[in-house]
Protein backbone atom coordinates (compact mmCIF):
# COMPACT_ATOMS: atom_id res chain seq x y z
CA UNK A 1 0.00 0.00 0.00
CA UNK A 2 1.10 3.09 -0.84
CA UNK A 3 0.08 5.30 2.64
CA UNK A 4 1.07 8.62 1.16
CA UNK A 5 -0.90 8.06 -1.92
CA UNK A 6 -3.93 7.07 0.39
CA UNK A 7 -3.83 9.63 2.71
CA UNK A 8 -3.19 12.34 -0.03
CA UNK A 9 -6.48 10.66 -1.80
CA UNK A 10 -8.52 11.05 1.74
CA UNK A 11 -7.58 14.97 2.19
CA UNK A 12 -8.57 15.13 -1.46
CA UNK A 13 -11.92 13.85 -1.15
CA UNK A 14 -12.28 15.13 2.09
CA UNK A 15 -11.84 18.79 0.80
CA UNK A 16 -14.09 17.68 -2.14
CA UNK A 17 -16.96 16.49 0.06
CA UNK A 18 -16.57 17.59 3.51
CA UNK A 19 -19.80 16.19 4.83
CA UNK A 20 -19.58 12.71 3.98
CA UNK A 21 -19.46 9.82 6.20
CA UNK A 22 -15.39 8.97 6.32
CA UNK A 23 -15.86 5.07 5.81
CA UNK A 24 -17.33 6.11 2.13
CA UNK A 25 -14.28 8.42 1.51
CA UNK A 26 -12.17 5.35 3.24
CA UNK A 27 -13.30 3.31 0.38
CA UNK A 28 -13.30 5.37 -2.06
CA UNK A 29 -10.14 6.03 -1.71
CA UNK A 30 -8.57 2.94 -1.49
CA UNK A 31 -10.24 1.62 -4.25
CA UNK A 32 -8.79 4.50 -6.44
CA UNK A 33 -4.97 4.04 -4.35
CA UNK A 34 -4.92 -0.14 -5.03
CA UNK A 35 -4.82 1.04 -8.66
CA UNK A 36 -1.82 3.67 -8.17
CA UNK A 37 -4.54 6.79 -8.85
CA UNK A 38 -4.36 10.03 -7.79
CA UNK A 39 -7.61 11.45 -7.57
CA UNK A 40 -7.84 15.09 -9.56
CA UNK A 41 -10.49 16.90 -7.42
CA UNK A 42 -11.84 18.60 -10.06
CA UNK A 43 -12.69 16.03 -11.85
CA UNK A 44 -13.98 13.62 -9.08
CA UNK A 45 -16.04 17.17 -8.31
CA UNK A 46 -17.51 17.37 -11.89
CA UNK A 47 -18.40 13.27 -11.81
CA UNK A 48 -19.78 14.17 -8.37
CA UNK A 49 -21.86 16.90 -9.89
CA UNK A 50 -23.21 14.90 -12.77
CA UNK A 51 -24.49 11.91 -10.71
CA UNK A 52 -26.22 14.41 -8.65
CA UNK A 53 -28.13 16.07 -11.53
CA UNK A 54 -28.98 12.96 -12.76
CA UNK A 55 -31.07 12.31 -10.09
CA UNK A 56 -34.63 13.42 -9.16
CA UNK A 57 -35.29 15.00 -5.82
CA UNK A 58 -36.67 11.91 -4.44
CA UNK A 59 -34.50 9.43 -6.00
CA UNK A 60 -32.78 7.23 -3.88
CA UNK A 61 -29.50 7.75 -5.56
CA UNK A 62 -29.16 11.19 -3.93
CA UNK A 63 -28.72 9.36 -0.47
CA UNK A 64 -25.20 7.74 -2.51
CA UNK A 65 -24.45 9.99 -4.93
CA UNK A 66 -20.78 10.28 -3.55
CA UNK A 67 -20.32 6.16 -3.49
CA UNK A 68 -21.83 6.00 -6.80
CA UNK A 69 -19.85 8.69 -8.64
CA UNK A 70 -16.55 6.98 -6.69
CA UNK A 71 -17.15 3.78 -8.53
CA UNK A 72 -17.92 5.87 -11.89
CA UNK A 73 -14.44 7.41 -11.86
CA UNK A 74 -12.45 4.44 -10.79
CA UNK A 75 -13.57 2.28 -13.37
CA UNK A 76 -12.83 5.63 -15.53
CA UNK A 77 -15.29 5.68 -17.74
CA UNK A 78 -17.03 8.61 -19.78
CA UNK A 79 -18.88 9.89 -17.02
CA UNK A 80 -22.17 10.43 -18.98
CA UNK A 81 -21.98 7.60 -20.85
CA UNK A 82 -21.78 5.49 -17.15
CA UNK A 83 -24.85 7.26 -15.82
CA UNK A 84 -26.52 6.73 -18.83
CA UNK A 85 -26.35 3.39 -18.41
CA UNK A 86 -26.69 3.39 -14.49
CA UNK A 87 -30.18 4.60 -14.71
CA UNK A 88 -31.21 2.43 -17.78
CA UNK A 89 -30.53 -0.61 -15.73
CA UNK A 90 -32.08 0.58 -13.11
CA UNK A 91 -35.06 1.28 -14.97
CA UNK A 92 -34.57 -2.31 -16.13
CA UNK A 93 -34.30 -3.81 -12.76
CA UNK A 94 -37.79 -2.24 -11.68
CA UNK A 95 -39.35 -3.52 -14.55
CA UNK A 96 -38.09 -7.26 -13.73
CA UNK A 97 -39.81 -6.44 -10.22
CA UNK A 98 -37.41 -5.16 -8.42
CA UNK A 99 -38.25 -2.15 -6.17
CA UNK A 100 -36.53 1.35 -5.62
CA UNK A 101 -34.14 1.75 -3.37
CA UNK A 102 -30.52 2.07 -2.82
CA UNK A 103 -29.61 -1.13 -3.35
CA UNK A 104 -31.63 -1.25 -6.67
CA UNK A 105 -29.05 1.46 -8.11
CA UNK A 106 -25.78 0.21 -6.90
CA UNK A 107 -27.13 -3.22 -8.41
CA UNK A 108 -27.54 -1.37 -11.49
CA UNK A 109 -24.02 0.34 -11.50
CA UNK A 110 -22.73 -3.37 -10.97
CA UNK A 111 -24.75 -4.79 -14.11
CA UNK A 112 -22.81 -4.87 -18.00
CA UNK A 113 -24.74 -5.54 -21.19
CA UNK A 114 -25.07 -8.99 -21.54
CA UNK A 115 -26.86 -9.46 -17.85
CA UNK A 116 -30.46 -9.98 -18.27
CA UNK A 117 -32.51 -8.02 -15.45
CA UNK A 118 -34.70 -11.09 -15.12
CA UNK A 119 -32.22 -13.52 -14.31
CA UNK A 120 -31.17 -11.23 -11.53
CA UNK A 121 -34.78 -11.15 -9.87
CA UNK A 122 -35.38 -14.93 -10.48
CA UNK A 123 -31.68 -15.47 -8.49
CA UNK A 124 -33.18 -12.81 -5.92
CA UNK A 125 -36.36 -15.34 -5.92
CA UNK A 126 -34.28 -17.80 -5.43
CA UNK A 127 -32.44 -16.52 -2.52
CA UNK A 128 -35.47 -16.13 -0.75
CA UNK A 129 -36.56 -19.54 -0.85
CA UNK A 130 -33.92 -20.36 0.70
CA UNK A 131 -33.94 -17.50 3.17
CA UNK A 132 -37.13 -15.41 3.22
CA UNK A 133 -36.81 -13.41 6.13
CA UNK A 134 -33.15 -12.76 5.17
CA UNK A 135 -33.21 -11.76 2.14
CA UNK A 136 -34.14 -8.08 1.39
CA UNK A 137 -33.11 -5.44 -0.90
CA UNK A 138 -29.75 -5.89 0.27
CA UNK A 139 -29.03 -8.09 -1.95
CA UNK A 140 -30.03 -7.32 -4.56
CA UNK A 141 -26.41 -6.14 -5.72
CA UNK A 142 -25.29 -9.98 -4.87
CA UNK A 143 -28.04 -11.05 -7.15
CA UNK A 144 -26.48 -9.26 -9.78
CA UNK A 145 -23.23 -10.48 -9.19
CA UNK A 146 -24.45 -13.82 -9.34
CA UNK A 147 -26.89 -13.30 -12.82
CA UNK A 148 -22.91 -12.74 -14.41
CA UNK A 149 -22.06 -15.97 -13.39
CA UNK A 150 -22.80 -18.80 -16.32
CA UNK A 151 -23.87 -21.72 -14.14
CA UNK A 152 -27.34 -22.70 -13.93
CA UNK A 153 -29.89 -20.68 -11.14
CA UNK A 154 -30.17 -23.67 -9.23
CA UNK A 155 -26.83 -24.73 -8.85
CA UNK A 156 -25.67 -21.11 -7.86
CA UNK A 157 -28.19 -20.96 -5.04
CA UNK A 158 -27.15 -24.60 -3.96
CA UNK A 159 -23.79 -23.84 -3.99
CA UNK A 160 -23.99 -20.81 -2.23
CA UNK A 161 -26.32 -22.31 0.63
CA UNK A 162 -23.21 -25.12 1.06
CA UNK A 163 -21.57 -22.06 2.05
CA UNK A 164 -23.84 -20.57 3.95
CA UNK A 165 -24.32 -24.05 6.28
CA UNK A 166 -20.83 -25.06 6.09
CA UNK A 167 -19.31 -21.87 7.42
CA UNK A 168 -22.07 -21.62 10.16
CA UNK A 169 -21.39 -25.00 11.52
CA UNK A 170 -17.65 -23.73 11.64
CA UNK A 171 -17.95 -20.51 13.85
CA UNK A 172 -19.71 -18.31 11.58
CA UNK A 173 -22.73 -16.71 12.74
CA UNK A 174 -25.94 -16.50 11.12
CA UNK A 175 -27.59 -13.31 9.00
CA UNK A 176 -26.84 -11.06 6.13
CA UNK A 177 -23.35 -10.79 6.36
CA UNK A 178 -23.05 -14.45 6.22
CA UNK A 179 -25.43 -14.80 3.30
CA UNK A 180 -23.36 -12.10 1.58
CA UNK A 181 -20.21 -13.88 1.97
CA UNK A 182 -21.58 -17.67 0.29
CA UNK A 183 -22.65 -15.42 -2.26
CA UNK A 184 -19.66 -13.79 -3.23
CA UNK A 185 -17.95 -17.29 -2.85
CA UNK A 186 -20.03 -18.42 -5.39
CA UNK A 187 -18.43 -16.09 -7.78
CA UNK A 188 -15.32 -18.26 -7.71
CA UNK A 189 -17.19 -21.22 -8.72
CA UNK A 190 -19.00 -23.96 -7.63
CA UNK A 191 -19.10 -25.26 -3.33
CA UNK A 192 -15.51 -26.43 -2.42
CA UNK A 193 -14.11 -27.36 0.92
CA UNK A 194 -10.62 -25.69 -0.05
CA UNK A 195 -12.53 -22.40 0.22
CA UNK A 196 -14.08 -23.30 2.58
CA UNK A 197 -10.79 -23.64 4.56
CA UNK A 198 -9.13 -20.80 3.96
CA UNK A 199 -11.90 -18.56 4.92
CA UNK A 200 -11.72 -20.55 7.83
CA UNK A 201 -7.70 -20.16 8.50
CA UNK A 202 -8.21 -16.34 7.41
CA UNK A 203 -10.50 -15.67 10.14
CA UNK A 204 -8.58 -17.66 12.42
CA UNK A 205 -5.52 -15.79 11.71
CA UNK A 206 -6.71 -12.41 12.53
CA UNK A 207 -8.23 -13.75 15.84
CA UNK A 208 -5.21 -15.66 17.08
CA UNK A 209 -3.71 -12.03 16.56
CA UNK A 210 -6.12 -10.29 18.79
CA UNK A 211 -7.72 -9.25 15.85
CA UNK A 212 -11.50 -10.11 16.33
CA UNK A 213 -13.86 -10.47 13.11
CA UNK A 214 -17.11 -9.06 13.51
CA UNK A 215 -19.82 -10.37 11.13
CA UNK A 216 -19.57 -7.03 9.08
CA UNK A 217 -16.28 -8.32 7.70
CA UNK A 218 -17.03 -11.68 6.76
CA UNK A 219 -17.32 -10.34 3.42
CA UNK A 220 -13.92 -8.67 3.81
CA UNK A 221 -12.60 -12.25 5.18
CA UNK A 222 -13.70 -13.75 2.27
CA UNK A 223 -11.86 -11.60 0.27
CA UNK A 224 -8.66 -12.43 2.12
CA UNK A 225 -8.62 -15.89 1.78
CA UNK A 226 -9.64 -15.74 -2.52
CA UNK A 227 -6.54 -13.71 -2.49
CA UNK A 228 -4.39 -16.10 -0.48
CA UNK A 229 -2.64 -12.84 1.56
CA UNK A 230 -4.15 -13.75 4.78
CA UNK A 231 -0.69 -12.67 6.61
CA UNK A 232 -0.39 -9.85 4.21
CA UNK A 233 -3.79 -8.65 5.27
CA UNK A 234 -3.17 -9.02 9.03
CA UNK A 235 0.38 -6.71 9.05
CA UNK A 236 -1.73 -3.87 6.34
CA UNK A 237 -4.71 -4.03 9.12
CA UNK A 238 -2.52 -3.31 11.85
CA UNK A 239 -0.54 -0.61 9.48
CA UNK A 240 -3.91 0.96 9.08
CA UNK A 241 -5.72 0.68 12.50
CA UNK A 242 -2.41 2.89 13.65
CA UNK A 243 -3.27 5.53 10.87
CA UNK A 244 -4.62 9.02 12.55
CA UNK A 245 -7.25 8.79 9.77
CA UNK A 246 -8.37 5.58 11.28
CA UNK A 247 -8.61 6.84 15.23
CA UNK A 248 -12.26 6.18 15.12
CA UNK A 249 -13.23 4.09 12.45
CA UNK A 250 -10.61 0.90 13.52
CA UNK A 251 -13.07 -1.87 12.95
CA UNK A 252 -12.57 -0.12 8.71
CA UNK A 253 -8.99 -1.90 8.82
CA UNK A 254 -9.72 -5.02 7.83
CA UNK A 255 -12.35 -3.99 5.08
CA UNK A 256 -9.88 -1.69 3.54
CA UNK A 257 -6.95 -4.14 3.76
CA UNK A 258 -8.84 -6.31 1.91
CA UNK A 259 -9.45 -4.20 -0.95
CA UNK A 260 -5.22 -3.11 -1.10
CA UNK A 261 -4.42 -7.09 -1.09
CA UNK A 262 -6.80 -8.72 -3.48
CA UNK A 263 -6.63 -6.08 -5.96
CA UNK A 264 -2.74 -7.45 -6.27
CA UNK A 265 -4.17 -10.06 -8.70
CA UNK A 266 -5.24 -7.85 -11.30
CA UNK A 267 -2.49 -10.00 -13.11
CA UNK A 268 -4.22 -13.37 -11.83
CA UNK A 269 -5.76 -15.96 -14.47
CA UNK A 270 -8.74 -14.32 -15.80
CA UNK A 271 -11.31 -16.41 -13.60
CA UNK A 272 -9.97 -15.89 -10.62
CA UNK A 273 -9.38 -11.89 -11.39
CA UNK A 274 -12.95 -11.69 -12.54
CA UNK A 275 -13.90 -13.45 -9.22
CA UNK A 276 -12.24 -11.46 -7.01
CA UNK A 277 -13.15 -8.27 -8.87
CA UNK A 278 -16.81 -9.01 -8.50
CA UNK A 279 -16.22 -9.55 -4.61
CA UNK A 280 -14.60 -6.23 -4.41
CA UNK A 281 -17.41 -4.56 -5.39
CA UNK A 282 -20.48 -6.62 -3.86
CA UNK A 283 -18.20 -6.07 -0.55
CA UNK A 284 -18.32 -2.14 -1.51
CA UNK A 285 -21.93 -2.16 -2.58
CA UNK A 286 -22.77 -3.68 1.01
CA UNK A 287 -20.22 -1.08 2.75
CA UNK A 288 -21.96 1.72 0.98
CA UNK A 289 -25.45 0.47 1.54
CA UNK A 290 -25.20 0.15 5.01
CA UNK A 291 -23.52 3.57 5.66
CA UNK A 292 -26.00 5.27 3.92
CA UNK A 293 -29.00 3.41 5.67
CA UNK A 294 -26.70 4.59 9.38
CA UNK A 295 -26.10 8.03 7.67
CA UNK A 296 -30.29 8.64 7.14
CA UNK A 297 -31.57 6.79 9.84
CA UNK A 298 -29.33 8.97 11.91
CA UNK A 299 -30.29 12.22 10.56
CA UNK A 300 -34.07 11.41 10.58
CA UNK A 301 -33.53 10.62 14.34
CA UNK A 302 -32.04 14.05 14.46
CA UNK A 303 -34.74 15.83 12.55
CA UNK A 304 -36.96 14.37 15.01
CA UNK A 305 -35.96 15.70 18.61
């Protein structure tokens, strides 16, 4: 990791957006440092600007605007071509049934052209057959991650429910962070104990290092342990939780370590690249989501007193 990179790209968007949470501007900009970029404030200003006009004064994207015009310039893209297509598949995905919210438009920012909307709400179906009261609009974002994958519905969900029971009978506790994590396993492939394992000896390495996982970063775990830099991933925690940037935001270090480690294997066969790529950014879609939900439910609570 570059730190001076990273904490040059925090002031940056910091000064940029002054009122947003700091875990969005954490992963922001360590998305934008694991690929050696400096962000040009202008420019992240004028993307900023154009996601925020895109929207309608109720639309749910102007709750994450910021998050969604991050992920716009990183994958730097012609910024009106990207919302362009943002809010076509999003118009898409309500048409297959899905409904408005949040999640619906980071699952859209996550779709490319040859995912069919449909699939994505029959896998979302799916999911909740297997877990109704868990599954929400939360996931939708996993569902799209899944609809890219080739294998049949059916044997996704299965695969990912192996997961799902596996891990909990190992230590794991049950709810949406473990249902994130078998899903973004499944992006790897089909059910295998070998990942099962190393999740299983990532986790285990950060506790035996006084480094407890809360279920929030089973997603990041899972990262860790595609990547195979579980020790890598420990030290860059550490490095991080010591950062002044990090004072109050510690349990952050493990999330953001494991977006600097896996995104090493840009240069990895083109399966397992594609696979961890799409776990970077269903981890980030979560990470997002759920700061935004704290961010509103925390200001409405405010607006009430």
């Amino acid at each position: 990791m570059n730190n001076n990179l990273f904490e040059e790209n925090i002031e940056i968007l910091r000064s940029v957006s002054k009122w947003v949470d700091s875990r969005l501007i954490f992963m922001t900009a360590a998305q934008l440092t694991a690929k050696g970029k400096r962000i040009n404030a202008s420019e992240f200003q004028e993307t900023v600007n154009a996601v925020k006009k895109s929207a309608s004064a109720f639309s749910p994207l102007r709750t994450i605007y910021f998050s969604i015009a991050g992920l716009i310039y990183a994958q730097e893209n012609q910024t009106h071509e990207a919302i362009n297509r943002l809010q076509q598949n999003y118009k898409e995905l309500k048409s297959a049934g899905l409904r408005s919210s949040i999640y619906t438009y980071i699952a859209a920012l996550l779709m490319e052209e040859n995912v069919d909307a449909r699939r994505v709400k029959e896998i979302y179906d799916g999911m909740r057959k297997y877990h109704r009261f868990l599954t929400s609009y939360d996931d939708y974002p996993a569902a799209v991650m899944m609809a890219k994958q080739s294998a049949k519905m059916e044997d996704l969900l299965e695969s990912s429910e192996k997961y799902y029971i596996t891990l909990n009978e190992k230590g794991f506790n049950k709810g949406n962070d473990l249902q994130l994590l078998a899903n973004m396993l499944v992006m790897n492939g089909s059910f295998t104990t070998d990942i099962v394992n190393k999740v299983i000896y990532a986790k285990e390495t950060f506790e035996h290092n006084r480094i407890k996982i809360k279920v929030m970063q089973y997603p990041a775990i899972g990262l860790i342990a595609l990547s195979n830099k579980t020790n890598e991933a420990l030290s860059l925690s550490r490095e991080l939780s010591s950062m002044n940037a990090f004072r109050w935001y510690k349990n952050m270090a493990v999330t953001i370590a494991a977006i600097f480690v896996s995104q090493e294997y840009t240069d990895a066969p083109a399966g397992l690249t594609a696979a961890i790529e799409a776990m970077i950014q269903a981890q980030q879609a979560a990470v997002i989501a759920a700061t935004a939900a704290a961010v509103s439910a925390s200001s409405s609570s405010s607006g009430g007193e």
